[in-house]
C-alpha atoms as a PDB file:
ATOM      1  CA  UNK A   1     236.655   5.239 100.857  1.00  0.00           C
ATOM      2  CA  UNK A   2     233.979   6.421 102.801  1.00  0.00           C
ATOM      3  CA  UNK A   3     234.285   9.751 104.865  1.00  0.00           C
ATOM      4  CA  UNK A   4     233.049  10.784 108.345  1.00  0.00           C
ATOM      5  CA  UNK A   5     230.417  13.213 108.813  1.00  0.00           C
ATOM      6  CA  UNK A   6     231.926  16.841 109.840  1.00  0.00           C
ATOM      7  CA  UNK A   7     231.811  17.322 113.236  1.00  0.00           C
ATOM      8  CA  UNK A   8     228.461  19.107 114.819  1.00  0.00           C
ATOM      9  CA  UNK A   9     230.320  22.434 115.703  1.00  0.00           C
ATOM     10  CA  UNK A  10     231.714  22.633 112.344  1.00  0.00           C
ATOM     11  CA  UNK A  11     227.780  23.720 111.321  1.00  0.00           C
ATOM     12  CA  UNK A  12     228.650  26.987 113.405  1.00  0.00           C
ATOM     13  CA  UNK A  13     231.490  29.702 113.064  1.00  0.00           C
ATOM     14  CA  UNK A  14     234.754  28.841 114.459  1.00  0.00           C
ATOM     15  CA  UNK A  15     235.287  31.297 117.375  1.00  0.00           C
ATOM     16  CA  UNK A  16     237.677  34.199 116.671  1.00  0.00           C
ATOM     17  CA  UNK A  17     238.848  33.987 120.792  1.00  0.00           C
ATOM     18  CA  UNK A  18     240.567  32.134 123.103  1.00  0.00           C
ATOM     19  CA  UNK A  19     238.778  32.073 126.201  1.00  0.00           C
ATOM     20  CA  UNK A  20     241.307  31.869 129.562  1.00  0.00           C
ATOM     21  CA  UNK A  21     242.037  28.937 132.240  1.00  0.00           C
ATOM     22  CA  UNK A  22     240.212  28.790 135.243  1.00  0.00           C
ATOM     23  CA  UNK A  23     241.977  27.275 137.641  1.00  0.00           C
ATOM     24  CA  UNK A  24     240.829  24.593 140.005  1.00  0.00           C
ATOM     25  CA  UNK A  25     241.551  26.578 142.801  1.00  0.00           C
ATOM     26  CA  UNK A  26     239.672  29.776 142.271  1.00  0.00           C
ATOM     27  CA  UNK A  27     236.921  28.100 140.716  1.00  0.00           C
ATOM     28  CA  UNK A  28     236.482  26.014 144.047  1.00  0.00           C
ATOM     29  CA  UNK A  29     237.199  29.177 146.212  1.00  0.00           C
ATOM     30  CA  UNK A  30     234.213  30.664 144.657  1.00  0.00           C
ATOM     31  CA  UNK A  31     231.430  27.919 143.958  1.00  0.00           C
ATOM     32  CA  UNK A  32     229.326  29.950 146.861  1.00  0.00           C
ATOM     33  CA  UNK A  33     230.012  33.025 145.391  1.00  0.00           C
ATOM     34  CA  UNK A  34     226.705  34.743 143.336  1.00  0.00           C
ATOM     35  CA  UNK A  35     229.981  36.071 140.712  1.00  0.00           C
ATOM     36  CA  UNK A  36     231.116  32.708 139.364  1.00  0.00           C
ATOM     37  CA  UNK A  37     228.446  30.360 137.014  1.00  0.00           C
ATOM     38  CA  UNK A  38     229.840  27.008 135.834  1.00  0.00           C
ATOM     39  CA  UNK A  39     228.510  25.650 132.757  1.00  0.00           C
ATOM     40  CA  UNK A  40     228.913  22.248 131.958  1.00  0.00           C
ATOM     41  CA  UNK A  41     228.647  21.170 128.111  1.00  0.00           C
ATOM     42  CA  UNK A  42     228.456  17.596 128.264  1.00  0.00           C
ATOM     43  CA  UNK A  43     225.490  15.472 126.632  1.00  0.00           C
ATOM     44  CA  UNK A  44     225.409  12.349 126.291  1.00  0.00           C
ATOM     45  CA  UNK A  45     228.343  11.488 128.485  1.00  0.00           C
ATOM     46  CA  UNK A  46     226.674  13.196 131.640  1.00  0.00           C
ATOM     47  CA  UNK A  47     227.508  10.827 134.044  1.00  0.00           C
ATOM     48  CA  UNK A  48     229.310  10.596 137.311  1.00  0.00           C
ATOM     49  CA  UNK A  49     228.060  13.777 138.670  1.00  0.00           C
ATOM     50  CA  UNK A  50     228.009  17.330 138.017  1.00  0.00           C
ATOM     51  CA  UNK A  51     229.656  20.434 140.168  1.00  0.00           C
ATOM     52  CA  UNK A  52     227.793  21.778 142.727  1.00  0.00           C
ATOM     53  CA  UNK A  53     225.621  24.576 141.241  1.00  0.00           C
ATOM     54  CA  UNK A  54     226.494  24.086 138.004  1.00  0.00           C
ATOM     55  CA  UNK A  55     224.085  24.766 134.815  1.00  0.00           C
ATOM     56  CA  UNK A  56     224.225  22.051 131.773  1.00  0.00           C
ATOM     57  CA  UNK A  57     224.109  23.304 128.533  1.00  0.00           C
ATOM     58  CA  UNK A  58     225.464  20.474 125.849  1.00  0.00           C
ATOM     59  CA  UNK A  59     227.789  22.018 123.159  1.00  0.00           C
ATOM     60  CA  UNK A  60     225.716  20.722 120.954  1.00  0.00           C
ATOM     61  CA  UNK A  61     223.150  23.296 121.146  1.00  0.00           C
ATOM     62  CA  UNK A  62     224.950  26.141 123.286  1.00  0.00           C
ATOM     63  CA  UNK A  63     225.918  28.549 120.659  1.00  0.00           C
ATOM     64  CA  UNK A  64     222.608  28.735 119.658  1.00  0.00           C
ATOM     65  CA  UNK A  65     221.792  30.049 123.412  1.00  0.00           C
ATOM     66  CA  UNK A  66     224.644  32.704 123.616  1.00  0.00           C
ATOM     67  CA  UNK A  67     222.498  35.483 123.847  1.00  0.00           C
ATOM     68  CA  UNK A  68     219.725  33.544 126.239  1.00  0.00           C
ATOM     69  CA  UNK A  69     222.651  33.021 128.479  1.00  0.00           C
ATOM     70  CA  UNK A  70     224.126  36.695 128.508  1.00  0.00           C
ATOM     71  CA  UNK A  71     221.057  37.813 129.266  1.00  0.00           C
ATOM     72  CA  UNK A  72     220.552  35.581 132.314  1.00  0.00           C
ATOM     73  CA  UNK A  73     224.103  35.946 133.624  1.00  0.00           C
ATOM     74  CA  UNK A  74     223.673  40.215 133.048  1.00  0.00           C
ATOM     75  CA  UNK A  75     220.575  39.824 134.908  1.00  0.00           C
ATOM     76  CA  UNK A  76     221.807  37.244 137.911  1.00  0.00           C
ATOM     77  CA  UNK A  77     224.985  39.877 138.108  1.00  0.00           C
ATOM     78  CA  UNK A  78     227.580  36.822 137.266  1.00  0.00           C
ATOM     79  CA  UNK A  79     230.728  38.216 136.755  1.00  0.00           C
ATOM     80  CA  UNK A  80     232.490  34.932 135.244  1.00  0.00           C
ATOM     81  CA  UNK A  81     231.390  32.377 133.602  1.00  0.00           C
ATOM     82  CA  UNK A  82     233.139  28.916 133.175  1.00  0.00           C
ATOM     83  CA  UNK A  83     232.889  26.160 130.886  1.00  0.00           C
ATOM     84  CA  UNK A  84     233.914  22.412 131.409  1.00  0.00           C
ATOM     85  CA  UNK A  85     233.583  19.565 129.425  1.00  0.00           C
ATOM     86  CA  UNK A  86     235.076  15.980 130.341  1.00  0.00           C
ATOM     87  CA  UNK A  87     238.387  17.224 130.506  1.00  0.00           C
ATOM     88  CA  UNK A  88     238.185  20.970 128.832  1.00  0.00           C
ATOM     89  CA  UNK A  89     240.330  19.879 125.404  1.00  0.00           C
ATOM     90  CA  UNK A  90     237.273  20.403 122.826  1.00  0.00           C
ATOM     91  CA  UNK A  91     233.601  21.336 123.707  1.00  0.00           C
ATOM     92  CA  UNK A  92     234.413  23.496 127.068  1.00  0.00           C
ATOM     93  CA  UNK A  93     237.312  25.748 125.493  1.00  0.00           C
ATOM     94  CA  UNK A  94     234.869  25.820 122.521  1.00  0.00           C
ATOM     95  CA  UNK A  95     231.572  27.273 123.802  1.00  0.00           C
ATOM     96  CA  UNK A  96     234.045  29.009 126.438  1.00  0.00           C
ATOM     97  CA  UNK A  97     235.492  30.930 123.339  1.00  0.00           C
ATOM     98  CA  UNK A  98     232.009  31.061 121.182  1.00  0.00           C
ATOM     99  CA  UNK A  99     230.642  32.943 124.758  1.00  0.00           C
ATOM    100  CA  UNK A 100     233.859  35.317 124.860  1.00  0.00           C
ATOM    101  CA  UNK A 101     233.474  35.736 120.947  1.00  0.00           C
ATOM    102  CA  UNK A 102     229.649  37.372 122.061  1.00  0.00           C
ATOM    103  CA  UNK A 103     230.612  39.434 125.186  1.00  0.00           C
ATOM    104  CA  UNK A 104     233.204  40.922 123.142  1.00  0.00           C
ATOM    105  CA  UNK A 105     230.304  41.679 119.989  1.00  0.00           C
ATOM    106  CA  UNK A 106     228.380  43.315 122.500  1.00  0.00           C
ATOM    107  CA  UNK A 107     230.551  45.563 124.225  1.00  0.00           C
ATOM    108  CA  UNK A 108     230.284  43.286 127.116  1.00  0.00           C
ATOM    109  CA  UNK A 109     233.299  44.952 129.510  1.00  0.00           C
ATOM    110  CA  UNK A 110     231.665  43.360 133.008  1.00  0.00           C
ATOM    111  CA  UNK A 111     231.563  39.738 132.089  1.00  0.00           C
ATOM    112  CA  UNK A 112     234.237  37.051 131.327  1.00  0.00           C
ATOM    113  CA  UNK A 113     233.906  33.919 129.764  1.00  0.00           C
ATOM    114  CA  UNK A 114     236.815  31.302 130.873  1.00  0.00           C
ATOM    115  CA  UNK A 115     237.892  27.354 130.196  1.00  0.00           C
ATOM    116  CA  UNK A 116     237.660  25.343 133.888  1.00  0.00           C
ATOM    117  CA  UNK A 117     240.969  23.735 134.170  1.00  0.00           C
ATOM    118  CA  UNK A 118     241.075  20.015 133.576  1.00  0.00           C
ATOM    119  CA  UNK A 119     237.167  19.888 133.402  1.00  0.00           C
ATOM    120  CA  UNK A 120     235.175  17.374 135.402  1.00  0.00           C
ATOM    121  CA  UNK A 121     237.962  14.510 135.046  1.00  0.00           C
ATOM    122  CA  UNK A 122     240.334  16.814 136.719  1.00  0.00           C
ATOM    123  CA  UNK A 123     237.788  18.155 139.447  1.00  0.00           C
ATOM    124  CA  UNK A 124     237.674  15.069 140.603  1.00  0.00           C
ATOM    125  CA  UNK A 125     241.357  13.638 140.491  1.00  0.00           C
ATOM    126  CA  UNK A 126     242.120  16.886 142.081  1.00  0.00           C
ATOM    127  CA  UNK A 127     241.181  15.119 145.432  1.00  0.00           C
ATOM    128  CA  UNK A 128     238.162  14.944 148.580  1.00  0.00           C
ATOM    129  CA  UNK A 129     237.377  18.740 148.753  1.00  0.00           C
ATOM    130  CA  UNK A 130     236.871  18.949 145.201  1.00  0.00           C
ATOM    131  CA  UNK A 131     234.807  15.424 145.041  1.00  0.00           C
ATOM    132  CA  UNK A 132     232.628  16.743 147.963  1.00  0.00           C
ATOM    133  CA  UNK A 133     231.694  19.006 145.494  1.00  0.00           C
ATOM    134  CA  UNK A 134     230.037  17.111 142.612  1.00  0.00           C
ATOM    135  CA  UNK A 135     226.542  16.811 142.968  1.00  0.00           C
ATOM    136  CA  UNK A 136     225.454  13.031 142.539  1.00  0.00           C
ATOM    137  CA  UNK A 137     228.951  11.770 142.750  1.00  0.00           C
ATOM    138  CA  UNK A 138     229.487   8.360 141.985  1.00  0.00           C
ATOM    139  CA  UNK A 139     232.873   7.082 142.947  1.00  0.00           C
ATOM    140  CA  UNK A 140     232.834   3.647 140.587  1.00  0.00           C
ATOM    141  CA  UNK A 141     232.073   5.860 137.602  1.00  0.00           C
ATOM    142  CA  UNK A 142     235.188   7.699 137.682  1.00  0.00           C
ATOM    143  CA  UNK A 143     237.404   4.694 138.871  1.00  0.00           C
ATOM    144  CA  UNK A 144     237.683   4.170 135.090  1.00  0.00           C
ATOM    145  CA  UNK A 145     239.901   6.897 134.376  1.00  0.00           C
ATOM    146  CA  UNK A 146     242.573   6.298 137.137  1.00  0.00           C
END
């Protein structure tokens, strides 16, 4: 009987917090706003677009960056900061939670780290004003999950 490897984020601590929802919505309300940073954790299933003004950091090397991307949200003034993942079951609510577990070890009070509802799979089933927002959309990738 041959056993699978461990998952990669089993190498790292399993976070101690559960970061919030996001909702569509209010991420969508504030895509323009300076406050609001979306991270998307995807690798190597990066396809079909990205939200507009998004950053990509895979999961596979984010907690690793914590710190590197405190620092940058501190000094950027971001407020929130949101992670998605295909569809926000495992990597997003992860690194969400692994970025919550940080703020809270260093007294962060300003910041929040949340989980973007439904993450990219749901963006886009949500409808037009939510696909208008994924840079380098490509409508016959995501016909496959209809």
């Amino acid at each position: 009987m041959t056993s699978s490897p461990p998952p990669r984020h089993a190498a790292f601590p399993p976070p101690q917090t559960t970061a919030p929802l996001m909702k569509r919505d209010e991420a969508l309300s504030s895509l323009s706003s300076a406050e609001l940073l979306l991270v998307d954790v995807r690798r190597t299933d990066y396809e079909g677009g990205t939200i507009r003004g998004s950053l990509n950091l895979p999961a596979q090397s984010f907690y690793m960056n914590r710190a590197v991307l405190h620092r940058l949200c501190k000094a950027a003034r971001v407020k929130r900061v949101a992670f998605y993942c295909g569809s926000s079951n495992g990597r997003g609510p992860r690194c969400a939670a692994w970025f919550a577990d940080w703020l809270v070890q260093q007294g962060e009070e300003e910041m929040q780290s949340f989980t973007l509802e439904g993450g990219i799979k749901g963006w886009v089933k949500a409808g037009p004003e939510y696909e208008v927002e994924v840079d380098g959309y490509e409508p016959e990738y995501w016909r496959q999950f209809e």
